[in-house]
Protein backbone atom coordinates (compact mmCIF):
# COMPACT_ATOMS: atom_id res chain seq x y z
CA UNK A 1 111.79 86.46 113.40
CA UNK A 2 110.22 87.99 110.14
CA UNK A 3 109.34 85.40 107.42
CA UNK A 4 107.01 87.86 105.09
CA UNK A 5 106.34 85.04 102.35
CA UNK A 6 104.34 83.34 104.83
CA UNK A 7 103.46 86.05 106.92
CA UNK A 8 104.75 84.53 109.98
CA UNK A 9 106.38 88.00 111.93
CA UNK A 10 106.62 86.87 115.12
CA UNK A 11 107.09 83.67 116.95
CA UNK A 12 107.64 84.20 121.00
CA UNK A 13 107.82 81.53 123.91
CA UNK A 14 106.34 82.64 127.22
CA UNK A 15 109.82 82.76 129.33
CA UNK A 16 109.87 82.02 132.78
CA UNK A 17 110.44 85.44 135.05
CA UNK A 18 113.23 84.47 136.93
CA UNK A 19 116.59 84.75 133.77
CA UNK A 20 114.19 84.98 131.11
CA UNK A 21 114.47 81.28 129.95
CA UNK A 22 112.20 79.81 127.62
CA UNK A 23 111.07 76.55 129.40
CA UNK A 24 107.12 76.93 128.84
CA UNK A 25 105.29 75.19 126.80
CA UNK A 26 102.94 78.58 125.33
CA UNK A 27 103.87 79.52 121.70
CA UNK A 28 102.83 83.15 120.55
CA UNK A 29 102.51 83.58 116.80
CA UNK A 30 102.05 86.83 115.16
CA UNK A 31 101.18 86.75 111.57
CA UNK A 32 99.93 89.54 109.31
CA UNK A 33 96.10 89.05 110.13
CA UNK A 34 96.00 86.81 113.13
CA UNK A 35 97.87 86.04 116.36
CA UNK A 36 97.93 82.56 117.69
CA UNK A 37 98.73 81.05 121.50
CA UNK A 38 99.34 77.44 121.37
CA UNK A 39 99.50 76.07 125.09
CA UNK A 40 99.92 73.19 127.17
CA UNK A 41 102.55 70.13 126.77
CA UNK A 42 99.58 67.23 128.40
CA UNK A 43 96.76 68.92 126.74
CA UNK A 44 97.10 71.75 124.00
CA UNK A 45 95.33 74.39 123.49
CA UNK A 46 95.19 76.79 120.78
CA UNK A 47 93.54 80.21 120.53
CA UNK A 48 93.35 82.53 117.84
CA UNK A 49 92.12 85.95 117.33
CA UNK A 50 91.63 88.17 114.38
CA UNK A 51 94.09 91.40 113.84
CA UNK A 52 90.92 93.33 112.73
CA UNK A 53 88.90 92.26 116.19
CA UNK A 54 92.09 93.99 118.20
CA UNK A 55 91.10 97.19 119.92
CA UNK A 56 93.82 97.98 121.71
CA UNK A 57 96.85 96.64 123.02
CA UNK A 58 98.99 97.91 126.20
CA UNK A 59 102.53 96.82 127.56
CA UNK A 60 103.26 96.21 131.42
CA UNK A 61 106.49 95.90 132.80
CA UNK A 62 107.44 94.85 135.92
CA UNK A 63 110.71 95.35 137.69
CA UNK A 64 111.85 91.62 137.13
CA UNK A 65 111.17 91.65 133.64
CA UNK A 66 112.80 94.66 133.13
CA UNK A 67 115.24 93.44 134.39
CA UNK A 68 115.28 90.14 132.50
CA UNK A 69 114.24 91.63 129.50
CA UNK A 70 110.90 90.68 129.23
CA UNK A 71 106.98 92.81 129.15
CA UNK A 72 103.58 91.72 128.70
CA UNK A 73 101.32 92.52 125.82
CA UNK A 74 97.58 92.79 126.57
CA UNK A 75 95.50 93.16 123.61
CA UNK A 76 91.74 94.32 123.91
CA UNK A 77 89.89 92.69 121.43
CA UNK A 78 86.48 92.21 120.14
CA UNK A 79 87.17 88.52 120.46
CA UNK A 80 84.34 86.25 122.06
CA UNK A 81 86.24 83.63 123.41
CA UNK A 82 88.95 86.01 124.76
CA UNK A 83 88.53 89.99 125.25
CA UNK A 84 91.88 90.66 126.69
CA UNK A 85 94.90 88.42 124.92
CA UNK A 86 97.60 88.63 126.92
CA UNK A 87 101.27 88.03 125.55
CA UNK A 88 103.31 87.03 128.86
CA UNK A 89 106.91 87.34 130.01
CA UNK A 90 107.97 88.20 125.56
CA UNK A 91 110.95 89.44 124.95
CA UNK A 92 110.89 92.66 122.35
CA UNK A 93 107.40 93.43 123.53
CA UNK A 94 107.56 96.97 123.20
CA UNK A 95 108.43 96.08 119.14
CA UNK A 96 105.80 93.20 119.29
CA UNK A 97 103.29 96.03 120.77
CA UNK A 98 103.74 98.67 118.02
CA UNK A 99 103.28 96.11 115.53
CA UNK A 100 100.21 94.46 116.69
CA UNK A 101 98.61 98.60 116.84
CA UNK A 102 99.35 98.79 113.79
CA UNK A 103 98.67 95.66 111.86
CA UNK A 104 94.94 95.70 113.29
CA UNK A 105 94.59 99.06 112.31
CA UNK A 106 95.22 98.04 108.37
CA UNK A 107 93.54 95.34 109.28
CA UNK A 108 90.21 97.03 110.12
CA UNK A 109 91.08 99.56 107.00
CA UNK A 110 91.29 96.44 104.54
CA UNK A 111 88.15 94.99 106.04
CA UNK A 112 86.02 98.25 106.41
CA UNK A 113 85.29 97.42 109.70
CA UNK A 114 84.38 100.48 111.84
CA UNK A 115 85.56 100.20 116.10
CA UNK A 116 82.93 102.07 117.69
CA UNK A 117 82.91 102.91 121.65
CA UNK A 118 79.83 104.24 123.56
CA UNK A 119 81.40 107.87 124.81
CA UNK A 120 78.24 108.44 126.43
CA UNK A 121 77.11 111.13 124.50
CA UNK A 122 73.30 110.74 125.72
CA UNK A 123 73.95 113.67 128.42
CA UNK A 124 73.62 111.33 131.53
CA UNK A 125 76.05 113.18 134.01
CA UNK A 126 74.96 111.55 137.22
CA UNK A 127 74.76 107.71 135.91
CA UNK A 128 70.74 107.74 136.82
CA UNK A 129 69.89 106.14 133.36
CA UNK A 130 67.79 109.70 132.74
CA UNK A 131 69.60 112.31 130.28
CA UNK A 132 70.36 115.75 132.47
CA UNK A 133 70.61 117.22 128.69
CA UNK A 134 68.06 117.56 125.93
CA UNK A 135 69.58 116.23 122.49
């Protein structure tokens, strides 16, 4: 589904493993800056997260739902409330993954944020919290 007026790209039900069908009650939405899970039929829940907080994103596969037609998308995100957003039993993940990488990285360029990750660079080889090489 791509609706760009509204920038709704995406809309995915979490599928059941076993024949792929759609009889969950978790909605993914993918829009242009944010991606939304709505879940639960009794109580709902819905969780959003920022394109621009997304760090990285990965796609697993398992042998039923390659077979079915199905992945996961985990996202790694800056997000408080949820550092790893995962996208369960989708169907055109691997398109779904390549859009989310790179929609949060114009995201980040739009916002001037800056994704920084501690390489450490201080010189500790040995993990003793003491730098083995003078900076």
């Amino acid at each position: 589904m791509e609706i760009k007026n509204d920038t709704l790209v995406y809309k995915e039900r979490k599928r059941w493993l076993f024949l792929g069908l759609p009889f969950t009650f978790t909605v993914y939405y993918i829009k242009e800056d944010v991606i939304t899970i709505d879940a639960g039929f009794f109580k709902s829940t819905e969780n959003d997260c920022y394109m621009y907080k997304v760090q990285d994103v990965s796609l697993s596969r398992t042998l039923m739902q390659k077979i079915f037609g199905l992945g996961t998308v985990t996202c790694y995100t800056g997000d408080t409330t949820n550092p790893q957003l995962a996208l369960r039993n989708i169907r055109k993940a691997r398109e779904i993954k390549d859009y989310i990488l790179k929609q949060s990285e114009a995201a980040r360029i739009k916002r001037r944020t800056l994704n920084m990750v501690d390489i450490g660079a201080n010189g500790d080889i040995d993990g003793d919290g003491i730098p083995d090489i003078d900076n």
